[in-house]
C-alpha atoms as a PDB file:
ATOM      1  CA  UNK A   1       2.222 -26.539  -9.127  1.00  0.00           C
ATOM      2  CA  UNK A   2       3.068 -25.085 -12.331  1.00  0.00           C
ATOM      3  CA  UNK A   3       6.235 -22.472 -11.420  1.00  0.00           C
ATOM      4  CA  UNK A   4       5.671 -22.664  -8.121  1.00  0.00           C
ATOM      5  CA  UNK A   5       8.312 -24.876  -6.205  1.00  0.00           C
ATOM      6  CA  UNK A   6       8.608 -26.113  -2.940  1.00  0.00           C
ATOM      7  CA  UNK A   7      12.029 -25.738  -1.201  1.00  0.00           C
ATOM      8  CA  UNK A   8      13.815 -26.350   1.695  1.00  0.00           C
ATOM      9  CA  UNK A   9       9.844 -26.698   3.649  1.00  0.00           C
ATOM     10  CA  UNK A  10       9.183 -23.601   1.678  1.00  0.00           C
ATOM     11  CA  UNK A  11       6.493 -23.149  -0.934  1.00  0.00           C
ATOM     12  CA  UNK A  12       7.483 -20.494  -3.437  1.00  0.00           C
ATOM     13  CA  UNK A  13       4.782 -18.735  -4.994  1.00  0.00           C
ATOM     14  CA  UNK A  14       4.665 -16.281  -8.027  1.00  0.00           C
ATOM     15  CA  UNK A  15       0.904 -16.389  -8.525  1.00  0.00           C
ATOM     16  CA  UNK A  16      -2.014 -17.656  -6.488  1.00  0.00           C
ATOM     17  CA  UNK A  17      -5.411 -18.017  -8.778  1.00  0.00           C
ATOM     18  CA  UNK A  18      -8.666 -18.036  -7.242  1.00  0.00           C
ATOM     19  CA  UNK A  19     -10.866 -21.646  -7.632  1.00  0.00           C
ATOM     20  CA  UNK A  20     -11.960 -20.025 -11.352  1.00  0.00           C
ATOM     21  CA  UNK A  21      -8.522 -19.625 -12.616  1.00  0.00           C
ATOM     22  CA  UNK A  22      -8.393 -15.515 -12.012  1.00  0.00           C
ATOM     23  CA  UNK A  23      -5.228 -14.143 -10.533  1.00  0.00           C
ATOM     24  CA  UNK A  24      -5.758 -12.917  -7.246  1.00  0.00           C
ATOM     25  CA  UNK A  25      -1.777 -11.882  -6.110  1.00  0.00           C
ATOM     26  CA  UNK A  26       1.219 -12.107  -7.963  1.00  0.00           C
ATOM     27  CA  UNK A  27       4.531 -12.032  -6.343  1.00  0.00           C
ATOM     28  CA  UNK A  28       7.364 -10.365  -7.969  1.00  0.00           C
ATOM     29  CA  UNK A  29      10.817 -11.104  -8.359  1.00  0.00           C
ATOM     30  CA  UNK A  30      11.506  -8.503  -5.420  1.00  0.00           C
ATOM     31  CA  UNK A  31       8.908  -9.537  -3.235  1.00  0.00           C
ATOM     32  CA  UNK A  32       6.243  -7.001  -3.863  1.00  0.00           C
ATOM     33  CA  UNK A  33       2.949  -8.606  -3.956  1.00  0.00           C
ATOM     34  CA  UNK A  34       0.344  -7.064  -6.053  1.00  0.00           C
ATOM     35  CA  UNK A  35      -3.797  -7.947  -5.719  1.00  0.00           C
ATOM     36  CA  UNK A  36      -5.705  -6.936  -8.460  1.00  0.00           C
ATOM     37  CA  UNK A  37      -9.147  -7.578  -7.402  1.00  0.00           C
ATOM     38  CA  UNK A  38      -9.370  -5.975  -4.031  1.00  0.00           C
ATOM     39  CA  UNK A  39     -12.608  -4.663  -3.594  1.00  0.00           C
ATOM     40  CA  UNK A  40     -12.551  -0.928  -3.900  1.00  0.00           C
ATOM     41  CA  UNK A  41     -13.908   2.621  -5.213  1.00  0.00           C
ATOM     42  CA  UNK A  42     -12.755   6.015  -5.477  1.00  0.00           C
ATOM     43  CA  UNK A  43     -15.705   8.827  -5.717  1.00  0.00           C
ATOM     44  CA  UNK A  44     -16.372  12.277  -6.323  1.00  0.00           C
ATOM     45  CA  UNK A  45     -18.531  15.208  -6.702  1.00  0.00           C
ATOM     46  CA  UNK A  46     -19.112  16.957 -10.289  1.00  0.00           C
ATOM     47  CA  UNK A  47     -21.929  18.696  -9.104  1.00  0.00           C
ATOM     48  CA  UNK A  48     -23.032  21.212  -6.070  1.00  0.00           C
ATOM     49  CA  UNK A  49     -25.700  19.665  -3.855  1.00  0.00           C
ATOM     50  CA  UNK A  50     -27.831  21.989  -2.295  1.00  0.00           C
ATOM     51  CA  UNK A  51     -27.883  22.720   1.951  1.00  0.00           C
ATOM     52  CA  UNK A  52     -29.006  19.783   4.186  1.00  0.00           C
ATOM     53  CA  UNK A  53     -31.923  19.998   6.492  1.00  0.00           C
ATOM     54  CA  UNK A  54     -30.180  19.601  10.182  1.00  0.00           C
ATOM     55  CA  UNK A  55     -27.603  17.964  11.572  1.00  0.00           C
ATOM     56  CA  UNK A  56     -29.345  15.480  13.143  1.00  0.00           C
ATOM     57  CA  UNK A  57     -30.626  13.908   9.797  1.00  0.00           C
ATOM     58  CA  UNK A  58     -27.587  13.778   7.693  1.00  0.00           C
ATOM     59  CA  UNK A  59     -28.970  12.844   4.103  1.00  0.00           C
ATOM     60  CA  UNK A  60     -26.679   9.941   1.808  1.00  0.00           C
ATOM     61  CA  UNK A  61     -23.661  11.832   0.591  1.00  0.00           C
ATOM     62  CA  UNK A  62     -24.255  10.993  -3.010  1.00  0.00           C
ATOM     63  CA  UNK A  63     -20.880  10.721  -4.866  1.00  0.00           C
ATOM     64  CA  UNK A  64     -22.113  11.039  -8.713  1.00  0.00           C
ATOM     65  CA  UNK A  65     -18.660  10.188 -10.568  1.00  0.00           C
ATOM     66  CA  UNK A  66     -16.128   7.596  -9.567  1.00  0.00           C
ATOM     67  CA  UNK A  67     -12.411   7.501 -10.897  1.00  0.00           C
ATOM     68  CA  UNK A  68     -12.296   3.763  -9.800  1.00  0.00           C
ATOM     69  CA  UNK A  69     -15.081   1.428  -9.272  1.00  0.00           C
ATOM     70  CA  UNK A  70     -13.232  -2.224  -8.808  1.00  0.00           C
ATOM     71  CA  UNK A  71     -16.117  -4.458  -8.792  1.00  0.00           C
ATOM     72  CA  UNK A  72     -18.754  -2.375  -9.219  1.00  0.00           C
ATOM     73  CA  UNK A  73     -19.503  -2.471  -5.641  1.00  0.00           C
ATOM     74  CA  UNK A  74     -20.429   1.509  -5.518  1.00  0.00           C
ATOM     75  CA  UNK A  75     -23.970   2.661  -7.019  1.00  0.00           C
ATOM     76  CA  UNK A  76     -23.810   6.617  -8.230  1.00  0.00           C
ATOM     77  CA  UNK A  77     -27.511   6.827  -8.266  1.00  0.00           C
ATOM     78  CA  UNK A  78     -28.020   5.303  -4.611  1.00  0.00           C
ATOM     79  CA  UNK A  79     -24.073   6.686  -2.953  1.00  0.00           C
ATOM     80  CA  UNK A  80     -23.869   3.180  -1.427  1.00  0.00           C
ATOM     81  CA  UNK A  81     -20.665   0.760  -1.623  1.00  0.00           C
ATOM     82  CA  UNK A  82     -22.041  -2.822  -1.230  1.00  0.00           C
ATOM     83  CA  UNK A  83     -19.639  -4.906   0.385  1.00  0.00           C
ATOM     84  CA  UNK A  84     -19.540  -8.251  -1.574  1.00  0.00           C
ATOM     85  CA  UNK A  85     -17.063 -10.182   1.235  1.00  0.00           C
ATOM     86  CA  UNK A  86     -16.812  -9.940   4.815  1.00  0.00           C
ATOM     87  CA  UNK A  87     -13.726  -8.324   6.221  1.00  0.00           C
ATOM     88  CA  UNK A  88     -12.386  -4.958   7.332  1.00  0.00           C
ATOM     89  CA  UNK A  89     -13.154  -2.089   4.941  1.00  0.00           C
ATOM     90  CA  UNK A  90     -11.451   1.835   5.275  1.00  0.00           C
ATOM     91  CA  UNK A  91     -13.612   4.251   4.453  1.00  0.00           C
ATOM     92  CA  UNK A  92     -12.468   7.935   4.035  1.00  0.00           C
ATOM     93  CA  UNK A  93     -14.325  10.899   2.790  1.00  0.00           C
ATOM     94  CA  UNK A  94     -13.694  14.996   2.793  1.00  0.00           C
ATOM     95  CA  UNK A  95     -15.450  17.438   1.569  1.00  0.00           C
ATOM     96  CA  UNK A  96     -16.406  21.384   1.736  1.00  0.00           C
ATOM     97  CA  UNK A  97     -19.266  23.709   2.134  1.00  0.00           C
ATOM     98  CA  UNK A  98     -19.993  26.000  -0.689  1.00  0.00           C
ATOM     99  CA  UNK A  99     -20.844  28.840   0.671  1.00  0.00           C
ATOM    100  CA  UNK A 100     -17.528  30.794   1.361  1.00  0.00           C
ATOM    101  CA  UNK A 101     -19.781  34.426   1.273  1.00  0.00           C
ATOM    102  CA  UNK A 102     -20.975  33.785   5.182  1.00  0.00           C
ATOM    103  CA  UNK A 103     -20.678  31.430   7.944  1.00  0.00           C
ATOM    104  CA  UNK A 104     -21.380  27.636   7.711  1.00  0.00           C
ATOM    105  CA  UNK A 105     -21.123  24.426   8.605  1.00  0.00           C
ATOM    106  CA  UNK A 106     -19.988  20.863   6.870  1.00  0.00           C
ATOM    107  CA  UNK A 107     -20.594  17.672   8.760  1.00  0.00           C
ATOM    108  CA  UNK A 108     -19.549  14.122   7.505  1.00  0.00           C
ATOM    109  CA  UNK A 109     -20.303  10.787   8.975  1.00  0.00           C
ATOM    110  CA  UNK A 110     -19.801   7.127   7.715  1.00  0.00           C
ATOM    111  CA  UNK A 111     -22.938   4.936   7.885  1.00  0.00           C
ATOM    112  CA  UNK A 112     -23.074   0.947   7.913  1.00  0.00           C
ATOM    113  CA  UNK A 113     -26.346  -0.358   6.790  1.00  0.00           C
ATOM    114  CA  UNK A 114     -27.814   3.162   7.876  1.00  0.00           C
ATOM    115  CA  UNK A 115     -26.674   3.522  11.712  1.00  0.00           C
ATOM    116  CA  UNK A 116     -23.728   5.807  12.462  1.00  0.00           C
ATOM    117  CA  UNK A 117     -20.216   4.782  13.223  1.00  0.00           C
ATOM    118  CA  UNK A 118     -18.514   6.755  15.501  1.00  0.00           C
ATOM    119  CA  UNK A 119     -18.508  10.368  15.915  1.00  0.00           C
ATOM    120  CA  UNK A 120     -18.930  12.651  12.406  1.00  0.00           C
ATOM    121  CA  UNK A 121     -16.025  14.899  11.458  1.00  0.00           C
ATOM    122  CA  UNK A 122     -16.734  18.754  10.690  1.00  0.00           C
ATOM    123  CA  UNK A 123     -16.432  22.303  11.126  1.00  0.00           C
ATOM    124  CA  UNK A 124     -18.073  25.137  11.692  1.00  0.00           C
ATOM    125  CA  UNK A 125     -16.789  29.084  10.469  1.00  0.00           C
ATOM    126  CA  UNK A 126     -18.321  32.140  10.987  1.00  0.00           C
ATOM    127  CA  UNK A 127     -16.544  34.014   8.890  1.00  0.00           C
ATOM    128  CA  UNK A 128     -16.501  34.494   5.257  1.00  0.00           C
ATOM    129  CA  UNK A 129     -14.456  31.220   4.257  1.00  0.00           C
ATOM    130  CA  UNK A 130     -15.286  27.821   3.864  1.00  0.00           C
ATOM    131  CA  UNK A 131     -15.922  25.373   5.799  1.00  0.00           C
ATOM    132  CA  UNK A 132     -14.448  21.634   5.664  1.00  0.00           C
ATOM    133  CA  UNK A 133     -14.650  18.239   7.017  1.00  0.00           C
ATOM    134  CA  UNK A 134     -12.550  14.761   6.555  1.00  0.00           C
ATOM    135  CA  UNK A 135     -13.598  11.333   7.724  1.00  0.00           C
ATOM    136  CA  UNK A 136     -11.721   8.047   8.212  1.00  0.00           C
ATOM    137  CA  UNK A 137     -13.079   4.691   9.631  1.00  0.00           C
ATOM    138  CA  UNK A 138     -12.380   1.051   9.571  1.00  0.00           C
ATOM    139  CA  UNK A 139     -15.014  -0.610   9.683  1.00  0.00           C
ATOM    140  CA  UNK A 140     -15.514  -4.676  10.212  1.00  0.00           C
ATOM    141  CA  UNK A 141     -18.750  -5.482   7.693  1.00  0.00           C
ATOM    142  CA  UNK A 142     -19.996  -8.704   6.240  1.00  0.00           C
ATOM    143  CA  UNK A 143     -20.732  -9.363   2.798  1.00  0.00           C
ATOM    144  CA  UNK A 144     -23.722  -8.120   1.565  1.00  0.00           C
ATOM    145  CA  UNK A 145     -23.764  -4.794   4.070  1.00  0.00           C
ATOM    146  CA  UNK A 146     -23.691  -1.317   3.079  1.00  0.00           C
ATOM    147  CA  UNK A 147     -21.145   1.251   3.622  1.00  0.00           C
ATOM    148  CA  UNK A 148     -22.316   5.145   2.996  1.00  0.00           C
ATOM    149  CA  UNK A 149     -21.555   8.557   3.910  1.00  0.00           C
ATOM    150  CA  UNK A 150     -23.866  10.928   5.645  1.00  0.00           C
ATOM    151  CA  UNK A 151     -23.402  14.758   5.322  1.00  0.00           C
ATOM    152  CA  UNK A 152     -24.343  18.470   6.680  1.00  0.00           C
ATOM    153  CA  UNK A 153     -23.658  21.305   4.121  1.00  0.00           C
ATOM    154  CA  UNK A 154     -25.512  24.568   5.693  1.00  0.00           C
ATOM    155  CA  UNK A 155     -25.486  25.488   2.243  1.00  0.00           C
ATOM    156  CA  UNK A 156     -24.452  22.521   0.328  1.00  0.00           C
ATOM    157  CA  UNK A 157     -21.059  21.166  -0.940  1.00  0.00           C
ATOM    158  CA  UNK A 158     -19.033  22.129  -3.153  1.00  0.00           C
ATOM    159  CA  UNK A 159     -18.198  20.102  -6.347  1.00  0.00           C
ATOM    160  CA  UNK A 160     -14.642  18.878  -7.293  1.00  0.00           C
ATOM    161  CA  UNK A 161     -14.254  19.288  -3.061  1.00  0.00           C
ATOM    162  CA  UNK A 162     -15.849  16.620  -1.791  1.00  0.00           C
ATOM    163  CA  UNK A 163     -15.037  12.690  -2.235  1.00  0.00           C
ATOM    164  CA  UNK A 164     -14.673   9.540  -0.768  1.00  0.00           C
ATOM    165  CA  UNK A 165     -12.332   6.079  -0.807  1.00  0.00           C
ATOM    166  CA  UNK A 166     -14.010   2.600   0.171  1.00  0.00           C
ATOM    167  CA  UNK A 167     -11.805  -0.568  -0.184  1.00  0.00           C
ATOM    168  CA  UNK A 168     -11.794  -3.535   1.675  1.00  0.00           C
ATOM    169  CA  UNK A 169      -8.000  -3.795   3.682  1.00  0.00           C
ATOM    170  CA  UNK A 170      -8.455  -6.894   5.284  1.00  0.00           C
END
């Protein structure tokens, strides 16, 4: 068991190590319990997209940058996040319209292998500002599905605005 000792009925762990020998959670000292593979990506846009057709056909919310791709389970070129093991996975996403000259509208919804969860977020302003939207779901997915987010920009979104989280919480 290495440093690991069992006491009093109690096993006490400081590291647990997948079948390959990678760490998978380390227990401090103090309790605190780290996991350093968790399947996860933080996205964003560095570039303005241009208006979406209609509401009811919300293209793939293509997130061109990420700040964290853990696993390499998020494509840039395709805006999917492949989910590589089953469990529950929170997905969260905002973003803004970049027109701020007129009124508008900015839709988002979360997509799992292409159908709609739930109900999108959004907003609509007809007045010269912009307008926003923020989405979170949990979502129960097996490995191999696809998590996305769908989007209405009357007259596209705005770079450094929009983004999205993906990460696997249970």
């Amino acid at each position: 068991m290495g440093n690991n000792v069992m006491a009093s009925g109690r096993l006490q762990l400081k590291e647990l190590l997948s079948p390959g020998g990678i760490t998978a959670m380390t227990i401090d000292s103090t309790g605190r319990i780290t996991k350093p593979v968790i399947p996860c990506a933080n996205v964003n846009l560095t570039t303005d997209t241009v208006g979406s057709d209609t509401t009811s056909n919300y293209p793939i919310f293509i997130f061109n940058a990420t700040t964290l791709n853990q696993g390499s389970h998020y494509n840039t070129a395709t805006g999917i996040f492949t989910c590589p093991v089953a469990g529950i996975y929170q997905v969260t996403a905002y973003g803004m319209d970049k027109n701020g000259g007129a009124s508008g509208a900015f839709y988002l919804h979360v997509r799992l292998d292409g159908t709609v969860v739930g109900n999108p977020g959004g907003s609509y302003t007809a007045s010269a500002s912009h307008a926003g939207a923020s989405i979170t779901k949990l979502i129960s997915c097996t490995a191999g599905q696809e998590l996305s987010i769908g989007y209405y920009a009357s007259s596209g979104a705005l770079s450094g605005y929009c983004g999205a989280t993906f990460m696997l919480v249970g």
